[in-house]
C-alpha atoms as a PDB file:
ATOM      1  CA  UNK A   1       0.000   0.000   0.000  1.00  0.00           C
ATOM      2  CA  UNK A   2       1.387   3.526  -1.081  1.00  0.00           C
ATOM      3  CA  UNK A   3       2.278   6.063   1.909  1.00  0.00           C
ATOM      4  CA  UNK A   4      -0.194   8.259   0.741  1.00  0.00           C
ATOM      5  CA  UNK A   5      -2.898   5.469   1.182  1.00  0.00           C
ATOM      6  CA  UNK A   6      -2.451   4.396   4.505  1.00  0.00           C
ATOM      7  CA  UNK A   7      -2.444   8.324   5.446  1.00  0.00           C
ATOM      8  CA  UNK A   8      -5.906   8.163   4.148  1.00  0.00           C
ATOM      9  CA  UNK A   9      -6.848   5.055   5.719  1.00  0.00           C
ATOM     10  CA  UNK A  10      -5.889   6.645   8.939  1.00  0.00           C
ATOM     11  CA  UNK A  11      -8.008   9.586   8.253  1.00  0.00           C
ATOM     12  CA  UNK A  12     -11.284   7.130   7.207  1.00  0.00           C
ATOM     13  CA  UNK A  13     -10.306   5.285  10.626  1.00  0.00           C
ATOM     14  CA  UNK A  14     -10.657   8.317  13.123  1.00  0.00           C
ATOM     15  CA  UNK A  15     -14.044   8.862  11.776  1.00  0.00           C
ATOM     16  CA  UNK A  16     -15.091   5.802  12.271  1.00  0.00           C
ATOM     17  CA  UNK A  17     -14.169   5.546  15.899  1.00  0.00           C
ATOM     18  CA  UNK A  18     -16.863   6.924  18.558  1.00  0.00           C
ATOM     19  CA  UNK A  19     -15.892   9.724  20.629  1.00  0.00           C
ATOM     20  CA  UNK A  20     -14.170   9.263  23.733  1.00  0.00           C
ATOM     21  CA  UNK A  21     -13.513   5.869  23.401  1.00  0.00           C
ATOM     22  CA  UNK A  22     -12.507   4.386  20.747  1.00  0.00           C
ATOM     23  CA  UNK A  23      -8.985   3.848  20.100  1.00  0.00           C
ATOM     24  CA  UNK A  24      -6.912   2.753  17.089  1.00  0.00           C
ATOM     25  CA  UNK A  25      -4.744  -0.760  17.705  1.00  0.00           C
ATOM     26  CA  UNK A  26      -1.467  -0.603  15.707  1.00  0.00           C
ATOM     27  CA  UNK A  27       0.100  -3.602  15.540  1.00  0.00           C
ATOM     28  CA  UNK A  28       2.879  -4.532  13.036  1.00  0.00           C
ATOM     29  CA  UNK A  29       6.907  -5.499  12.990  1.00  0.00           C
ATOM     30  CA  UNK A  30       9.250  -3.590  13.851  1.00  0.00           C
ATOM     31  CA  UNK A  31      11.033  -3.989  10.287  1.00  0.00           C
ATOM     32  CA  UNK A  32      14.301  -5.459  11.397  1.00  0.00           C
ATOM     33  CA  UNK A  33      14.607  -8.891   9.774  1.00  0.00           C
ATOM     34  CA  UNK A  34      13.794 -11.419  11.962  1.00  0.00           C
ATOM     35  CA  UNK A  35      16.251 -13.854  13.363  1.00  0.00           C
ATOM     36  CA  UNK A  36      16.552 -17.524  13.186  1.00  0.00           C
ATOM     37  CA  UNK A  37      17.899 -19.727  16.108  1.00  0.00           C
ATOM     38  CA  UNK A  38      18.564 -23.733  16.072  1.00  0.00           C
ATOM     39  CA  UNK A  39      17.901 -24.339  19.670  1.00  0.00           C
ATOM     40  CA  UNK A  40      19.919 -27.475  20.992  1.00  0.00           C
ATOM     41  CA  UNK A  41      18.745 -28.624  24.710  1.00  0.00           C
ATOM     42  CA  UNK A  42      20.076 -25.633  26.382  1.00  0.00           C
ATOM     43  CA  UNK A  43      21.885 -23.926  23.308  1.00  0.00           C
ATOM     44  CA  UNK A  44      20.427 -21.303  21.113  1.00  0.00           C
ATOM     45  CA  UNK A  45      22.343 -21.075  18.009  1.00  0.00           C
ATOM     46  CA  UNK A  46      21.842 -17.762  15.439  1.00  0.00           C
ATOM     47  CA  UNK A  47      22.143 -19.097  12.114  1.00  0.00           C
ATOM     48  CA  UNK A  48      20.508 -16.280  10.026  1.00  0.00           C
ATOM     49  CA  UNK A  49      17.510 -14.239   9.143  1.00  0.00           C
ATOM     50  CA  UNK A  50      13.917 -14.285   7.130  1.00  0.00           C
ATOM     51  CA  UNK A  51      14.229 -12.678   3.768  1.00  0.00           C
ATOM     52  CA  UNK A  52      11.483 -10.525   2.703  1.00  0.00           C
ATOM     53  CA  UNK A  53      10.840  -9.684  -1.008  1.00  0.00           C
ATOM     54  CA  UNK A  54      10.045  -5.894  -0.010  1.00  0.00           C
ATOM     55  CA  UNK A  55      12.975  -5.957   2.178  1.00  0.00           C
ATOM     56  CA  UNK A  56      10.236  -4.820   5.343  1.00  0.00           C
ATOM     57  CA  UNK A  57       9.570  -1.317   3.241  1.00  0.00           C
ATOM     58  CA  UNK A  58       6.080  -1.133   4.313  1.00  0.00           C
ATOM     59  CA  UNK A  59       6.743  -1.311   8.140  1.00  0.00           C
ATOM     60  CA  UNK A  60       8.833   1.905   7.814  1.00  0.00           C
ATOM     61  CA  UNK A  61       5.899   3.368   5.485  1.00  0.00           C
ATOM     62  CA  UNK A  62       3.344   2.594   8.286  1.00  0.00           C
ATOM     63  CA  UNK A  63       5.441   4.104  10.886  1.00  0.00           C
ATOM     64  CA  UNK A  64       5.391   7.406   8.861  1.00  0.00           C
ATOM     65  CA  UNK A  65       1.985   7.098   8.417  1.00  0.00           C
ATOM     66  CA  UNK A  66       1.115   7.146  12.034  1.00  0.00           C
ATOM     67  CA  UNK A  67       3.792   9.995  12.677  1.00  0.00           C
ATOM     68  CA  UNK A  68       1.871  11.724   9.813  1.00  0.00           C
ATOM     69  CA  UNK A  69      -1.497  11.306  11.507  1.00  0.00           C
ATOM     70  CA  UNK A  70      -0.188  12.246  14.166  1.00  0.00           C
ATOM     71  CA  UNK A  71       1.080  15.473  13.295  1.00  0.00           C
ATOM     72  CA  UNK A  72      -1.627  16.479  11.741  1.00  0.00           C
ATOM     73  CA  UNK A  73      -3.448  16.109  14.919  1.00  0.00           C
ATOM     74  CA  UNK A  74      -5.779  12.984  14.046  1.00  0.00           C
ATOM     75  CA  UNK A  75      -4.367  10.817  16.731  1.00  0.00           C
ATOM     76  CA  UNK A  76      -2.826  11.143  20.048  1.00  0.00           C
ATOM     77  CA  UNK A  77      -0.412   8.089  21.148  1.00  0.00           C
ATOM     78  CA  UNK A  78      -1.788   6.915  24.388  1.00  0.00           C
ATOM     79  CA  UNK A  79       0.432   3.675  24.566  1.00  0.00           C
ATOM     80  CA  UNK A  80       3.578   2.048  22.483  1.00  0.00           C
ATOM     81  CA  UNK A  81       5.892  -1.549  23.210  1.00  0.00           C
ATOM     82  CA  UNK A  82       8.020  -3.612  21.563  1.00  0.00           C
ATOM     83  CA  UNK A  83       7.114  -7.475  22.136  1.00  0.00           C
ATOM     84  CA  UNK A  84       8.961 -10.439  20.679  1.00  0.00           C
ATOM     85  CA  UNK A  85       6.931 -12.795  18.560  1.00  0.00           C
ATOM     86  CA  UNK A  86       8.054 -16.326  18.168  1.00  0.00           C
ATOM     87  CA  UNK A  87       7.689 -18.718  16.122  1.00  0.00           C
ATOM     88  CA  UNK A  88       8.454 -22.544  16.482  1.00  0.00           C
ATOM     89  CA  UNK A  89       9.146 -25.340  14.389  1.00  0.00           C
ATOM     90  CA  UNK A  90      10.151 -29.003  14.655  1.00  0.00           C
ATOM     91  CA  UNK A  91      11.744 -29.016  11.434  1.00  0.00           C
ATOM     92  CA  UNK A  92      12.590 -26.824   7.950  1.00  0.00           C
ATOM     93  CA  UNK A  93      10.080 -27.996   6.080  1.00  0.00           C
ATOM     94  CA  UNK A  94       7.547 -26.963   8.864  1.00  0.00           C
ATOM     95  CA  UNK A  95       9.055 -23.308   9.296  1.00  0.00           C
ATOM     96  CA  UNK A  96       8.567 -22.739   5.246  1.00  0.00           C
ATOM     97  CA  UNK A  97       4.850 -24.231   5.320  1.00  0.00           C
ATOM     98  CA  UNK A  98       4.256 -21.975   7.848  1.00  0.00           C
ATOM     99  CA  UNK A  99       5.987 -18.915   5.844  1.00  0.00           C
ATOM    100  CA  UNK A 100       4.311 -20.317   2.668  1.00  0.00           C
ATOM    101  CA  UNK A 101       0.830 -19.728   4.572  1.00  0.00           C
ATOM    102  CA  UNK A 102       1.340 -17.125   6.672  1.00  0.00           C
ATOM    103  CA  UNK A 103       4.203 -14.679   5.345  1.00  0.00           C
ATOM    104  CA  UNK A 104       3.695 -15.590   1.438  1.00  0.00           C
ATOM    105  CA  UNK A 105       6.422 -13.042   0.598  1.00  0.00           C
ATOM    106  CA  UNK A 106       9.444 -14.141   3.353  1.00  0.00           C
ATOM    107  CA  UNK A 107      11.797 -16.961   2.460  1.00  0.00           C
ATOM    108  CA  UNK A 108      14.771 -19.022   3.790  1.00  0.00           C
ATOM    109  CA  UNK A 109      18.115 -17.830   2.170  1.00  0.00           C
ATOM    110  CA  UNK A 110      19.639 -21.854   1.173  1.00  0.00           C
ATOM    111  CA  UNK A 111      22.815 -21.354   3.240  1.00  0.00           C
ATOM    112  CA  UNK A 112      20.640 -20.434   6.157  1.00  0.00           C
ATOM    113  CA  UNK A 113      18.386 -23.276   5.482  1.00  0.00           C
ATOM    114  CA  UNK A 114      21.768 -25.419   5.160  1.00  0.00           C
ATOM    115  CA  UNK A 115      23.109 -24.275   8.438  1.00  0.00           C
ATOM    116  CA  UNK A 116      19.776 -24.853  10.232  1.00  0.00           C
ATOM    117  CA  UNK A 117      19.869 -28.317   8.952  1.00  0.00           C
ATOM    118  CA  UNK A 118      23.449 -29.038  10.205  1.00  0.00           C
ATOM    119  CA  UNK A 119      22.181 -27.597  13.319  1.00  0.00           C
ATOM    120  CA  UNK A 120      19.083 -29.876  13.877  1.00  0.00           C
ATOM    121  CA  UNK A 121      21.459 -32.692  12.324  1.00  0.00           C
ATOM    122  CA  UNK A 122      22.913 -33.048  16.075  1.00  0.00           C
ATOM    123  CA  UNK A 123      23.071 -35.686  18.795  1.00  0.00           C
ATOM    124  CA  UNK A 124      20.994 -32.650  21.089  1.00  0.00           C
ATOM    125  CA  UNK A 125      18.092 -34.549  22.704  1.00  0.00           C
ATOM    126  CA  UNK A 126      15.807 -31.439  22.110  1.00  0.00           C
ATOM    127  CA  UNK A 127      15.885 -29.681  18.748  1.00  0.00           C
ATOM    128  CA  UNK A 128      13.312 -26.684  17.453  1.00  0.00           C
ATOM    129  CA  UNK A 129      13.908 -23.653  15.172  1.00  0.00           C
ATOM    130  CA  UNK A 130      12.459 -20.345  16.712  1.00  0.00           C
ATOM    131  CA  UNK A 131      12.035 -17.156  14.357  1.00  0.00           C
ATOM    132  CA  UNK A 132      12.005 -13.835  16.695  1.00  0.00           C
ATOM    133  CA  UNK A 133      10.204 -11.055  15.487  1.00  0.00           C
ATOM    134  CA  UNK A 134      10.094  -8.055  17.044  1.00  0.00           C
ATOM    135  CA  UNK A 135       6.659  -6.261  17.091  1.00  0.00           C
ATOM    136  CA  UNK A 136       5.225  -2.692  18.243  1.00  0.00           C
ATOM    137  CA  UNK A 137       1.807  -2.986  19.518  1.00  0.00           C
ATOM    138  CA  UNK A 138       0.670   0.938  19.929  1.00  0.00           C
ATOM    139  CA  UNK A 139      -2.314   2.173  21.178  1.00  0.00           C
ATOM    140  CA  UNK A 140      -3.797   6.030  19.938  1.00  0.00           C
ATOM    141  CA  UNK A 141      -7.204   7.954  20.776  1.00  0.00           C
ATOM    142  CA  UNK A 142      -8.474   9.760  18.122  1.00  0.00           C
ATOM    143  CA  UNK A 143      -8.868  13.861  18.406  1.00  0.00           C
ATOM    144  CA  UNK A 144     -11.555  15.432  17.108  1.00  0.00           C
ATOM    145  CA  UNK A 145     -11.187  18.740  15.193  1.00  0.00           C
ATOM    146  CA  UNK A 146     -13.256  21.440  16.877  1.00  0.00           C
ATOM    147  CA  UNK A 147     -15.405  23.119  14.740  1.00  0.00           C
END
């Protein structure tokens, strides 16, 4: 979605929220690449990050959209935090059927995917790949314009 669109979208949203109290509920990543860790019984192991055909563009274009609305008065922040998402799998092919269904445009780079396999190919008792995203969840009232 273009800049300029979710600006408007913003503008649609305030007027559909009731006076007083609604709020808007932001929630989207934080637009750092997530990480990927091979965790081995007690041993987390980094061995790379999702790929994202935008390369996360549109969280950065949603961030100046709410800055936008904000300055122009539309919104008021009431509430921001960063939580970490995870994600676990047992194996690869269950981390990219998940991507496949839920994040249609993130993939596996193959020498991550070959470094998570050497990872899970281990003697460890207890294996699982765990993707961390990092989220904002933000909370804003909407101001009405005084006329």
């Amino acid at each position: 979605m273009a800049p300029e669109s979710m600006v408007h979208a913003l503008e649609i949203i305030r007027g559909l929220l009731k006076a007083g109290n609604g709020r808007l509920l932001d929630i989207h990543p934080s637009g750092e690449p997530p990480p990927i860790f091979v965790r081995r019984d007690d041993e987390r192991h980094l061995t790379g990050w999702i790929q994202e055909e935008s390369d996360y563009a549109s969280y950065a274009q949603a961030e100046d959209a709410l800055r936008e609305a904000v300055r122009r008065g539309w919104f008021r922040r009431e509430q921001r935090q960063l939580v970490t998402f995870a994600t676990y799998a047992t194996d690869l092919a269950a981390l990219r059927e998940h991507l496949r269904h839920n994040w249609q445009d993130a993939w596996i780079e193959e020498l991550v995917a070959m470094q998570i396999e050497n990872q899970l190919n281990s003697l460890a008792r207890e294996k699982e790949i765990i993707v961390e995203e990092q989220i904002w969840l933000s909370r804003y009232q909407p101001r009405r314009s005084k006329l």
